[in-house]
N, C-alpha and C. Protein backbone atom coordinates (compact mmCIF):
# COMPACT_ATOMS: atom_id res chain seq x y z
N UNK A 1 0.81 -1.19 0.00
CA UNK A 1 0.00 0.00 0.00
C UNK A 1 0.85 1.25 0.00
N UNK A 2 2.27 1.20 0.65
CA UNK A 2 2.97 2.54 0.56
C UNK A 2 3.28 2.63 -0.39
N UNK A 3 3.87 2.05 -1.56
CA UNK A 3 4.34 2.22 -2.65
C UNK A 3 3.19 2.85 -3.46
N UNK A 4 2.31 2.25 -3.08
CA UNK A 4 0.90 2.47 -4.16
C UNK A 4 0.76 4.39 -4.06
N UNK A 5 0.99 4.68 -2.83
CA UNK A 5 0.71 5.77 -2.16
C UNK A 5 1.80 7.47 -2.61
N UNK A 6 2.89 6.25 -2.83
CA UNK A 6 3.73 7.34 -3.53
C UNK A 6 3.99 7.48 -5.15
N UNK A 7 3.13 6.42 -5.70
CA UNK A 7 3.07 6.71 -7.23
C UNK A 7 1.94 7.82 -7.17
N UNK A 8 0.65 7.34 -6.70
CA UNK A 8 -0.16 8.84 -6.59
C UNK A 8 -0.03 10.19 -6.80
N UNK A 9 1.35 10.82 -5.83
CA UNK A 9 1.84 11.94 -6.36
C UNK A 9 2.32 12.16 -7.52
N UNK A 10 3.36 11.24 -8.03
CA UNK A 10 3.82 11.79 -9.08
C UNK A 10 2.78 11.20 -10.24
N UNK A 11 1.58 10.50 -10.15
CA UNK A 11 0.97 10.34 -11.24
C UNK A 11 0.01 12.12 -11.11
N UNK A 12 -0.71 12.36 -10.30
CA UNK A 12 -1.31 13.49 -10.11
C UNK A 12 -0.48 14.98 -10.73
N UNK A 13 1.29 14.66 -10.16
CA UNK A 13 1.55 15.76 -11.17
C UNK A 13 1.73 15.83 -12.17
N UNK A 14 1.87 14.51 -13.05
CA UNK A 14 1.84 14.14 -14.41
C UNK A 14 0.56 14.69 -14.85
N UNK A 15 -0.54 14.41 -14.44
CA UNK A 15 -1.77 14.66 -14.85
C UNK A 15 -2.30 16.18 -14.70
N UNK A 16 -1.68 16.71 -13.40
CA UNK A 16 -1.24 18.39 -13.53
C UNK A 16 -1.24 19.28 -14.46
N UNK A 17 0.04 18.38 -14.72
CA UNK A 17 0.85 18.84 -16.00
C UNK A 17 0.73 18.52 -17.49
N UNK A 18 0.42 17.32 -17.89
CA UNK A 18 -0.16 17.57 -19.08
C UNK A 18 -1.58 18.12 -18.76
N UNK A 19 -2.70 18.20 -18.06
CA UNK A 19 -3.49 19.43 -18.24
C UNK A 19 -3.02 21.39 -17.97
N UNK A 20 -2.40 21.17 -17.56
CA UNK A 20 -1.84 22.67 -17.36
C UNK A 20 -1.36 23.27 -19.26
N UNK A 21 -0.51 22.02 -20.03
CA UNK A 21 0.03 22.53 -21.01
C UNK A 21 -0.86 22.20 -22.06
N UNK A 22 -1.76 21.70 -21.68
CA UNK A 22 -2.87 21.31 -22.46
C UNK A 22 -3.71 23.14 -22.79
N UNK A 23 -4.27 23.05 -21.36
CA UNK A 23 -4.46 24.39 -21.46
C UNK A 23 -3.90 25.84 -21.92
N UNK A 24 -2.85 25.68 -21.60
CA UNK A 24 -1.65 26.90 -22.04
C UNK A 24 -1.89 26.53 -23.89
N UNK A 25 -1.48 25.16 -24.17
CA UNK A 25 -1.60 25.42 -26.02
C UNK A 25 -3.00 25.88 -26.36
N UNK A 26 -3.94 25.21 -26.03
CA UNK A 26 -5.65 26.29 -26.15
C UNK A 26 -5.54 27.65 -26.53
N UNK A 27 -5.03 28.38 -25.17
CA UNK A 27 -4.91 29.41 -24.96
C UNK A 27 -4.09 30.11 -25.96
N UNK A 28 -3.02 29.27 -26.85
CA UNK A 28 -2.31 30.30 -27.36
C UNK A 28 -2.82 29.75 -28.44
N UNK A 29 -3.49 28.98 -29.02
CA UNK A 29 -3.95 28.86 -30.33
C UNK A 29 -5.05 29.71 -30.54
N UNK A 30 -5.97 30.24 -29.31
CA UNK A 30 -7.19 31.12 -29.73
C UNK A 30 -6.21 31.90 -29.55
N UNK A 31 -5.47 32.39 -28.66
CA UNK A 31 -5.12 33.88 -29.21
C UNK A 31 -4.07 34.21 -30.49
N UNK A 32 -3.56 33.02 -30.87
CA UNK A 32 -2.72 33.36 -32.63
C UNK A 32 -3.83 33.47 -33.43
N UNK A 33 -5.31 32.96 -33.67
CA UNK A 33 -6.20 32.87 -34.62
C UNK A 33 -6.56 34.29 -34.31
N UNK A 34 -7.14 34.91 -32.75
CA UNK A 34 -7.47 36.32 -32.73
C UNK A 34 -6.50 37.23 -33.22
N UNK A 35 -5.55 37.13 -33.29
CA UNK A 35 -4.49 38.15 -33.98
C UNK A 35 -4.50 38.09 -35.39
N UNK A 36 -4.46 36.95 -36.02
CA UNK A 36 -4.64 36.20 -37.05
C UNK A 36 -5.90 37.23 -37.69
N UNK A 37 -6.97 37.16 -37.27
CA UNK A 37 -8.46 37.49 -37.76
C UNK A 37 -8.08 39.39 -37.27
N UNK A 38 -7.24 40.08 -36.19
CA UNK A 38 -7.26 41.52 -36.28
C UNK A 38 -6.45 42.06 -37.23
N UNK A 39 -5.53 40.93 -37.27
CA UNK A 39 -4.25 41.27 -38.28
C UNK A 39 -4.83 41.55 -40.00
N UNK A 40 -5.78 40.61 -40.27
CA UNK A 40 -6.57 40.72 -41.41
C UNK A 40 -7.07 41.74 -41.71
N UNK A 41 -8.15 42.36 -40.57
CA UNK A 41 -8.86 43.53 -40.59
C UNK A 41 -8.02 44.51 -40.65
N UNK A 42 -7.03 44.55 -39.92
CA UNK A 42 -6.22 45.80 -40.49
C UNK A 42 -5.40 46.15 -41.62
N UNK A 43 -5.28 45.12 -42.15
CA UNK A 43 -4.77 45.42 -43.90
C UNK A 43 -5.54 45.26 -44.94
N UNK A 44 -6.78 44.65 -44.44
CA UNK A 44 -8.25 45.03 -45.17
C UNK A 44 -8.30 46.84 -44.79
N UNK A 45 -8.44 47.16 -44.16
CA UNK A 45 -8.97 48.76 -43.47
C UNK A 45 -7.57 49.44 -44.22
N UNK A 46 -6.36 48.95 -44.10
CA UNK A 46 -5.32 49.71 -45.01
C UNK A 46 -5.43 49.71 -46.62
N UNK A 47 -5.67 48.88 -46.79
CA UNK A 47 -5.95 48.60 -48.34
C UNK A 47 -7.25 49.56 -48.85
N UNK A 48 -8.36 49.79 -48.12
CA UNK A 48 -9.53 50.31 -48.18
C UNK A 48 -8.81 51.64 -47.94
N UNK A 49 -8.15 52.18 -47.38
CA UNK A 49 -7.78 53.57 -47.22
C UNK A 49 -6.61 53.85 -48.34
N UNK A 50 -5.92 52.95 -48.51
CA UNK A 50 -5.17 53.54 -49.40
C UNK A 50 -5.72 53.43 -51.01
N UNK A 51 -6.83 52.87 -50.99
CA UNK A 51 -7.60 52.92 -52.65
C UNK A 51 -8.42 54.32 -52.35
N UNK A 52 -8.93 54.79 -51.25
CA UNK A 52 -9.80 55.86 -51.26
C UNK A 52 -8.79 57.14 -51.17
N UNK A 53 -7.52 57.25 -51.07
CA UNK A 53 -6.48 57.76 -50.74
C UNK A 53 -6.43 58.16 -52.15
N UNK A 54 -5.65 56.95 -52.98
CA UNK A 54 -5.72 57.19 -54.26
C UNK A 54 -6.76 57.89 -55.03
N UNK A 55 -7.97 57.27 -54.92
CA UNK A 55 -9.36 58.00 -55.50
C UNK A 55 -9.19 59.37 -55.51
N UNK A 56 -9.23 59.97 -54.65
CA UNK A 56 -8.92 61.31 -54.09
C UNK A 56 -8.15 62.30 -54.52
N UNK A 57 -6.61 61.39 -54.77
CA UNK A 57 -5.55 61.98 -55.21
C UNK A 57 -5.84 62.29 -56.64
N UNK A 58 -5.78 61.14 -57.85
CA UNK A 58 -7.29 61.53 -58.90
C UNK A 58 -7.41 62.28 -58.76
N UNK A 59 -8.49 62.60 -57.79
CA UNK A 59 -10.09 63.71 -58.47
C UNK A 59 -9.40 65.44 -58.21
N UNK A 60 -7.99 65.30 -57.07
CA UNK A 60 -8.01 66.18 -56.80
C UNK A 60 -6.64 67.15 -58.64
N UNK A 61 -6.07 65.65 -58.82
CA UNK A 61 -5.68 65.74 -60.58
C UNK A 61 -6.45 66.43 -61.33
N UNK A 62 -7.54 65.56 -61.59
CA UNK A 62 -8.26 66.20 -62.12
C UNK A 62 -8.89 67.20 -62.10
N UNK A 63 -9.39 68.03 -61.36
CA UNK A 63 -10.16 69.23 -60.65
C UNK A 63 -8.65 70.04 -61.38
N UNK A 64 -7.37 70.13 -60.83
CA UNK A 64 -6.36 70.85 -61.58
C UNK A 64 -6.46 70.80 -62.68
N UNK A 65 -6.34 69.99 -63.58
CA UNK A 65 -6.46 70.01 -65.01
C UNK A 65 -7.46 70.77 -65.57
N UNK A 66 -8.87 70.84 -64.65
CA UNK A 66 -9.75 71.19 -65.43
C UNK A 66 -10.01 72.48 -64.92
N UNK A 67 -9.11 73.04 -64.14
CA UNK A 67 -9.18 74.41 -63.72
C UNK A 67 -10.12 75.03 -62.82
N UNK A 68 -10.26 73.83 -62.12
CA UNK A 68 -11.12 74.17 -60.96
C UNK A 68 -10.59 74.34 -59.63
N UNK A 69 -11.36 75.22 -58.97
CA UNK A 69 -10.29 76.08 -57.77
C UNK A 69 -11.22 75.21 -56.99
N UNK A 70 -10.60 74.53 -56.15
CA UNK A 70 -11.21 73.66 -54.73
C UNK A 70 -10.18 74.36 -53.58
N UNK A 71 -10.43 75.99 -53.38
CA UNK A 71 -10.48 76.81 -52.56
C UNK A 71 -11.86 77.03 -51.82
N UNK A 72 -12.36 76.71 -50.83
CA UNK A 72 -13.78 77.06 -50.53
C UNK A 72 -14.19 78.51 -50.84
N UNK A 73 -15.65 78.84 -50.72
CA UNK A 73 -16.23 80.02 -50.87
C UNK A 73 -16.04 80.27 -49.62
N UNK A 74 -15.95 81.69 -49.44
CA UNK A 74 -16.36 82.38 -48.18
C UNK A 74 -17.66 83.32 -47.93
């Protein structure tokens, strides 16, 4: 029975421990996918700004060419 008594511990911290790192990889796999999925959105949202960026730059070409003063009225 003593012997039995001292595998216990070290089976319990075995079992500790692969749940502890069990948990820890979880944890870092949702949070690489959440970075993963913000990381997206933000070079979606860059890409979207730098085409409306461009657009802009255009119209504001054009408006010169065509001799239009985009000075406001007062």
């Amino acid at each position: 029975m003593s012997s039995k008594k001292t595998e216990d511990p070290k089976k319990q911290t075995s079992n500790s421990s692969d749940e502890l790192t069990t948990v820890v990889e979880e944890l870092l796999n949702s949070l690489s996918s959440k970075f993963d999925g913000v990381s997206s959105e933000i070079f979606a949202k860059m890409d979207d700004m730098a085409r409306r960026l461009d657009n802009l730059e255009a119209s504001l070409q054009a408006n010169e060419e065509n001799g239009v003063n985009s000075s406001p009225r007062t």
